[in-house]
Protein backbone atom coordinates (compact mmCIF):
# COMPACT_ATOMS: atom_id res chain seq x y z
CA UNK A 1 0.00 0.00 0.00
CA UNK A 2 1.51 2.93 -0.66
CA UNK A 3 1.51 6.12 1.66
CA UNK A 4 -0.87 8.21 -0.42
CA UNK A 5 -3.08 5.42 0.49
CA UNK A 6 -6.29 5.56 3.17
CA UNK A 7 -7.24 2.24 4.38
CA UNK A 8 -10.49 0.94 4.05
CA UNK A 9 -12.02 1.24 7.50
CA UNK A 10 -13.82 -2.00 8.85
CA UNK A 11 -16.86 -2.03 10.51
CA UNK A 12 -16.21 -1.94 14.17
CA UNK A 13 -13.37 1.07 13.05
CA UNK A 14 -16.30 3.06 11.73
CA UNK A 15 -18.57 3.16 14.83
CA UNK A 16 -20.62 0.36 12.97
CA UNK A 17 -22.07 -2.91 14.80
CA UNK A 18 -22.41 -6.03 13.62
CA UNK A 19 -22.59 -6.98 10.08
CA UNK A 20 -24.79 -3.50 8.93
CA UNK A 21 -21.46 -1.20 9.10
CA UNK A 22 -24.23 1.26 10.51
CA UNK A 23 -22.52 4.77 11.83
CA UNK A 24 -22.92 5.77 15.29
CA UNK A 25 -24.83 8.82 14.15
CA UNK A 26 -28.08 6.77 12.70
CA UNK A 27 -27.90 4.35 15.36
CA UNK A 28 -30.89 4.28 16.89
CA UNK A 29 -29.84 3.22 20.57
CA UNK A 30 -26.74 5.81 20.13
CA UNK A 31 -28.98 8.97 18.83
CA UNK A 32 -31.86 7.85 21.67
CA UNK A 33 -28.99 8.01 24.33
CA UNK A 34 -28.12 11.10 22.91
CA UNK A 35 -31.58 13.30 22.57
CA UNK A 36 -31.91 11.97 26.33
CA UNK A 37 -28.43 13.82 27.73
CA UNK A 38 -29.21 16.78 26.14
CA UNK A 39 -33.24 16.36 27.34
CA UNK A 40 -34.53 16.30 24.11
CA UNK A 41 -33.93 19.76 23.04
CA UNK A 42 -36.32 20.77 19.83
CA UNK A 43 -33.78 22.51 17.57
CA UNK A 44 -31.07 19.59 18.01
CA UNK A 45 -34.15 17.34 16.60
CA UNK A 46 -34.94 19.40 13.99
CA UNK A 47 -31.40 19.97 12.78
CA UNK A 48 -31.19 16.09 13.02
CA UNK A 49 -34.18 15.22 10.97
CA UNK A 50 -32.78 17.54 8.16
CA UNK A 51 -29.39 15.27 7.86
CA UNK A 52 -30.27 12.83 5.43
CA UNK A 53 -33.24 10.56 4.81
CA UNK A 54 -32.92 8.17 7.22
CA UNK A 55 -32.58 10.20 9.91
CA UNK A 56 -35.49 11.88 8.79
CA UNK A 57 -37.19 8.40 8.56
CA UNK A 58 -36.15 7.48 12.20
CA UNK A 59 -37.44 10.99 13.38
CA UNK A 60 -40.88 10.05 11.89
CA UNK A 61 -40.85 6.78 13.29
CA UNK A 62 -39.37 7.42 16.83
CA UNK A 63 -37.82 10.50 17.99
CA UNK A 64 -40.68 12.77 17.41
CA UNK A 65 -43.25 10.71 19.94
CA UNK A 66 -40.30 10.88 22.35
CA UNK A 67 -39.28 14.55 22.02
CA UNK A 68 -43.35 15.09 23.15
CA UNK A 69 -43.18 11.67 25.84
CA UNK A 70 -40.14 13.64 27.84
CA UNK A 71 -41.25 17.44 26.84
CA UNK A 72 -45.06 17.44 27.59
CA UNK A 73 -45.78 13.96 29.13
CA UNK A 74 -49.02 15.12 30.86
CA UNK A 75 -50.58 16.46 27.65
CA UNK A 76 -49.24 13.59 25.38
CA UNK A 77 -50.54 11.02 27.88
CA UNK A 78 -53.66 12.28 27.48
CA UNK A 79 -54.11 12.75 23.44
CA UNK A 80 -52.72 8.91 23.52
CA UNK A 81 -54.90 8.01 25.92
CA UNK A 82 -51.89 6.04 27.90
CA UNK A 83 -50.63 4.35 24.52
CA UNK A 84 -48.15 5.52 23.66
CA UNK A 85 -47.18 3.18 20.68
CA UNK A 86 -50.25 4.45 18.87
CA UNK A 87 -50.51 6.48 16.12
CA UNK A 88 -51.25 10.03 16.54
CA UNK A 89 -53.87 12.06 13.91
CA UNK A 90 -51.38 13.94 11.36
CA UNK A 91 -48.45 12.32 12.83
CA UNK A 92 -45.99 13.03 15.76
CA UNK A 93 -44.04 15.34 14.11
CA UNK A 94 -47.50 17.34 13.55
CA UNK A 95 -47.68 17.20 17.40
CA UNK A 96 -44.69 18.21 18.03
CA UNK A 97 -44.26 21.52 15.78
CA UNK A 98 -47.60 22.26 17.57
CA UNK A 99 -46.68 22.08 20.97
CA UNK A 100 -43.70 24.21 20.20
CA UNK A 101 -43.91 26.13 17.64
CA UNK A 102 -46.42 29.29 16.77
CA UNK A 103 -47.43 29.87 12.88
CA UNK A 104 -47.62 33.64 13.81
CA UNK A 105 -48.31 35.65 11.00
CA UNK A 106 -46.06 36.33 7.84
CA UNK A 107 -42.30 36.60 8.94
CA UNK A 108 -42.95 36.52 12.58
CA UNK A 109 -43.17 32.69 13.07
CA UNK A 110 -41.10 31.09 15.75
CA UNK A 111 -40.36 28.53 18.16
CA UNK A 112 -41.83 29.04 21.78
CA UNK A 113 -39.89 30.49 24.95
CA UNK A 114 -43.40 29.54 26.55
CA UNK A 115 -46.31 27.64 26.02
CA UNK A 116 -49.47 26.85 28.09
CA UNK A 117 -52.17 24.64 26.97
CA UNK A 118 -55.13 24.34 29.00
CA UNK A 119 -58.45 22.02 28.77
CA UNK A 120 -60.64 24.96 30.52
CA UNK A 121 -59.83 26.98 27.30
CA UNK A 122 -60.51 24.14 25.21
CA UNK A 123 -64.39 24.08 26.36
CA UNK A 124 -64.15 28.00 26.17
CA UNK A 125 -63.94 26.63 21.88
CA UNK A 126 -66.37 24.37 22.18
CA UNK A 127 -70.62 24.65 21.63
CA UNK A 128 -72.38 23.22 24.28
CA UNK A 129 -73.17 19.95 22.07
CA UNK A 130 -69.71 19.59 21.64
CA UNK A 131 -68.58 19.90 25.39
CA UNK A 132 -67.71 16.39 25.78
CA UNK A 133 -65.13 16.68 23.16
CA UNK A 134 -61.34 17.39 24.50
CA UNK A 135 -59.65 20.21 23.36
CA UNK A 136 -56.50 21.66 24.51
CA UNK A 137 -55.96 25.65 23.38
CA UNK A 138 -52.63 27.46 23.89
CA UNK A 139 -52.58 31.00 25.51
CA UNK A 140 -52.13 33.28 22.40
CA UNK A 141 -48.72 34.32 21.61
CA UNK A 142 -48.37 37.96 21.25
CA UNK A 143 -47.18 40.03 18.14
CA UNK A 144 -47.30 43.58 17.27
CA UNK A 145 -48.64 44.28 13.99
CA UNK A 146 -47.74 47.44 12.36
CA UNK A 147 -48.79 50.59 13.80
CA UNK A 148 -51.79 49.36 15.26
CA UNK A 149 -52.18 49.42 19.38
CA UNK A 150 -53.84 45.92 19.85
CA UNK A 151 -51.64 43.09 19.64
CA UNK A 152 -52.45 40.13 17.38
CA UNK A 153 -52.46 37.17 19.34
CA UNK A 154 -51.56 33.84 17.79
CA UNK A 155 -53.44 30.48 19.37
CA UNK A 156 -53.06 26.48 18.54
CA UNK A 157 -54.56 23.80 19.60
CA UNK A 158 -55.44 20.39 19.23
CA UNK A 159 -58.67 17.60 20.02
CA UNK A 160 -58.09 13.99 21.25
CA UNK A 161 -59.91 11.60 18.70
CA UNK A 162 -60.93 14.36 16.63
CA UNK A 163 -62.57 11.80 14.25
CA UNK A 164 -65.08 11.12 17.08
CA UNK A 165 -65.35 14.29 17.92
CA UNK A 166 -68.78 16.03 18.22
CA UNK A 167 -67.23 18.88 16.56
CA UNK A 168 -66.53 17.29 13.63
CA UNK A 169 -69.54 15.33 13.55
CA UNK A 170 -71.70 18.90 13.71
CA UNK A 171 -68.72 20.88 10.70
CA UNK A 172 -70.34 17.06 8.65
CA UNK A 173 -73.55 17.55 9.14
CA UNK A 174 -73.74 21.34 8.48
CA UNK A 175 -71.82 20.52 5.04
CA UNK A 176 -69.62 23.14 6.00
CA UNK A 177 -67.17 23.24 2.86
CA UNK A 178 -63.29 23.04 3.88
CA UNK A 179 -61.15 26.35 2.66
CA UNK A 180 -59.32 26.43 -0.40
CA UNK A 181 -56.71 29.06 0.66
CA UNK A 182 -55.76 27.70 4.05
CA UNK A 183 -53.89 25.08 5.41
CA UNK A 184 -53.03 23.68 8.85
CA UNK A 185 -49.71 25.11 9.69
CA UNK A 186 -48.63 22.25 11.29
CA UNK A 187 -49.52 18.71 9.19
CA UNK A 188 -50.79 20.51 6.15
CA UNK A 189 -54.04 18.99 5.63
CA UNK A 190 -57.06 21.14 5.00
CA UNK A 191 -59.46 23.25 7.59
CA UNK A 192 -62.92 24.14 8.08
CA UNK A 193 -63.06 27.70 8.83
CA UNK A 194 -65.11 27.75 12.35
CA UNK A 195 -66.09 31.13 11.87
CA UNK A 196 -68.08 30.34 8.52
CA UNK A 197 -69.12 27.10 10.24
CA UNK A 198 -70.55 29.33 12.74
CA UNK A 199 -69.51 27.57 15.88
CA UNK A 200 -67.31 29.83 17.22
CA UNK A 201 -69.24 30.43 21.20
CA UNK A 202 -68.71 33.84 22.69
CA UNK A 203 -66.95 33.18 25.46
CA UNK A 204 -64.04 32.04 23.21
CA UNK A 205 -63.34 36.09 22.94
CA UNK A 206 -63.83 36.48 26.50
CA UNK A 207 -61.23 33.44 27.33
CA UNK A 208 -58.45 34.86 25.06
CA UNK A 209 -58.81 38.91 26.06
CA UNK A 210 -60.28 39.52 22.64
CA UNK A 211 -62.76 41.50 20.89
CA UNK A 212 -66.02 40.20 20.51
CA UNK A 213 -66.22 39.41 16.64
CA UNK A 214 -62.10 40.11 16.50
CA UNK A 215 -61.09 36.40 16.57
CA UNK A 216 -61.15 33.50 13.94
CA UNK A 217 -59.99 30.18 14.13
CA UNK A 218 -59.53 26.91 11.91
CA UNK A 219 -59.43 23.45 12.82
CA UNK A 220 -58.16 20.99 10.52
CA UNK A 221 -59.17 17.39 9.43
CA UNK A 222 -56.57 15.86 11.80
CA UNK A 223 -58.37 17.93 14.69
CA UNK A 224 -55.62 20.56 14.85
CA UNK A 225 -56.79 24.40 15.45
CA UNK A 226 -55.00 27.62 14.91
CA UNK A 227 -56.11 31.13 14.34
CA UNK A 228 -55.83 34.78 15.50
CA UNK A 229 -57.74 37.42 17.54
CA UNK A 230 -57.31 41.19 18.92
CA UNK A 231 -56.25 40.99 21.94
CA UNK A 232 -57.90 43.37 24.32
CA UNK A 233 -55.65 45.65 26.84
CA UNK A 234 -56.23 44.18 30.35
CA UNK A 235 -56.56 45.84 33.50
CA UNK A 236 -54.74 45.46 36.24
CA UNK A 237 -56.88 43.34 38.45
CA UNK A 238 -57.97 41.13 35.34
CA UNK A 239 -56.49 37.82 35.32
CA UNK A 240 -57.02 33.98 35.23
CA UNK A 241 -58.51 32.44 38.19
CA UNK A 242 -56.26 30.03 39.00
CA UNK A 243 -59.20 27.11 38.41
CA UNK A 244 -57.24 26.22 35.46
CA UNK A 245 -56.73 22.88 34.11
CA UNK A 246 -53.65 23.33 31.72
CA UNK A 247 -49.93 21.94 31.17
CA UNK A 248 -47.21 23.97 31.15
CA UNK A 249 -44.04 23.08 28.53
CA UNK A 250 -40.80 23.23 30.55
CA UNK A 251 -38.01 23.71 28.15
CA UNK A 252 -35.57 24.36 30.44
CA UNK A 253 -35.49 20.97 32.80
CA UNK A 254 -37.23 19.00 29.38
CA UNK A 255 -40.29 17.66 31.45
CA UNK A 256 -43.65 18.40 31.84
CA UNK A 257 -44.82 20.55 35.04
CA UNK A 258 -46.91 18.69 37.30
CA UNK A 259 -47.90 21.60 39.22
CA UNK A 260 -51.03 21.40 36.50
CA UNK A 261 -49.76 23.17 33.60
CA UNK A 262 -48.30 22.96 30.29
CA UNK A 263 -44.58 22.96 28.23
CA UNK A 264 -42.18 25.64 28.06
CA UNK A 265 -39.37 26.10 25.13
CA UNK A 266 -36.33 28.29 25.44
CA UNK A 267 -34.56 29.03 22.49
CA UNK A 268 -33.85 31.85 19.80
CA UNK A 269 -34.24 29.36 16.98
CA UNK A 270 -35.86 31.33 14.38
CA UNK A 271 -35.99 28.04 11.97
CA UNK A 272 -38.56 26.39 10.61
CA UNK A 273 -36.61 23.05 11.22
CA UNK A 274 -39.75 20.84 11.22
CA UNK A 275 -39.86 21.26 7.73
CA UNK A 276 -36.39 22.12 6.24
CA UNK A 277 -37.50 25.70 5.52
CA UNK A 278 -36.72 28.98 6.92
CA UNK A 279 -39.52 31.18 7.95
């Protein structure tokens, strides 16, 4: 061999195991051990996924349903309803851009320093037919837009066993046409527009600090729901109650809060890393 040479590395001198000559980097017991020491930070998972195609694949298979198992147990527990092997409606990933990530408006998308999803705002969505169906809604995310004084807020949410839902059995039976122009930000499938469906209930305003008549919302066929609203100034003794029933997204420690509310994410990553594009 002469010294221009490289040898031709061997399996067990290229990280591989076994007979596959697999890399240490798409091993799935190596990149598991991994996302677990750094506690399953979002924007290493999204960088990940963008690799190469079977990372990508393993992501879809695996890593997303754990990235929302050890970020937002409480919330993902429920939506599962304790399996958490199952499939979930528009797909982990889906789940997991929505948990932590807000569609804002134009340029001003972004991942989430905070997040608080709460089932009392969920039956704030809801008609009272539909109040047996589960619905988690985010706090809305605020953003200035352009000279106005009233902040746009940005909300998401998302129903447990949508196609069972109530709701959906009531957007069927009104023949309520889905939109041509929208999408769901977060699995692109297509929405009914709950405004033209007209089963948006007042108190949804009243729950987010919004104008009556300033909010609309869309809910898509995987039971996903995003939309905007005015958000009203408050005064100082206005506030939630503290009756609650939410989970609270704790970025920083990577677990769910069990003091009742929902997951937190802390980062200035301004990519759109669930889907390879930049916002």
């Amino acid at each position: 061999m002469s010294a221009n040479q490289r040898p031709r590395l061997t399996p067990s001198a290229s990280g591989g195991s076994g007979s596959s000559q697999e890399p240490d980097f798409v091993n799935e017991r190596v990149l598991l051990l991994v996302m677990e020491s750094i506690k399953w930070d979002v924007r290493v998972l999204c960088v990940t996924a963008s690799v190469c195609r079977r990372l990508r694949a393993m992501a879809k298979r695996l890593l997303w349903r754990e990235l929302c198992l050890f970020r937002a147990p409480r919330i993902t527990e429920s939506l599962s309803n304790g399996v958490h092997s199952s499939r979930m409606s528009g797909g982990w990933q889906a789940l997991a851009k929505l948990l932590f990530f807000c569609g804002g408006c134009n340029s001003s998308r972004h991942f989430v320093t905070e997040s608080r999803f709460s089932k009392t705002s969920g039956r704030s969505f809801l008609m009272k037919r539909c109040r047996n169906d589960l619905l988690f809604v985010s706090d809305p995310c605020e953003h200035r837009f352009g000279d106005r004084e009233d902040d746009l807020g940005v909300f998401r949410g998302v129903f447990r066993g949508f196609r069972e839902s109530m709701t959906r059995a009531c957007l069927i039976a009104r023949q309520v046409a889905l939109e041509e122009n929208e999408r769901c930000p977060y699995c692109g499938a297509r929405v009914w527009s709950m405004t033209t469906a007209g089963l948006v209930p007042r108190n949804a305003a009243k729950r987010l600090g919004s104008y009556d008549g300033a909010l609309e919302y869309f809910v898509c066929v995987n039971g996903h729901l995003h939309g905007t609203c005015w958000l009203a100034p408050l005064s100082s003794d206005e506030g939630t109650n503290g009756q609650d029933e939410g989970y609270e997204l704790n970025g920083s420690e990577g677990t769910g809060n069990s003091s009742g509310d929902d997951p937190t994410v802390t980062n200035g990553f301004h990519d759109d890393g669930f889907s390879g594009r930049r916002t």
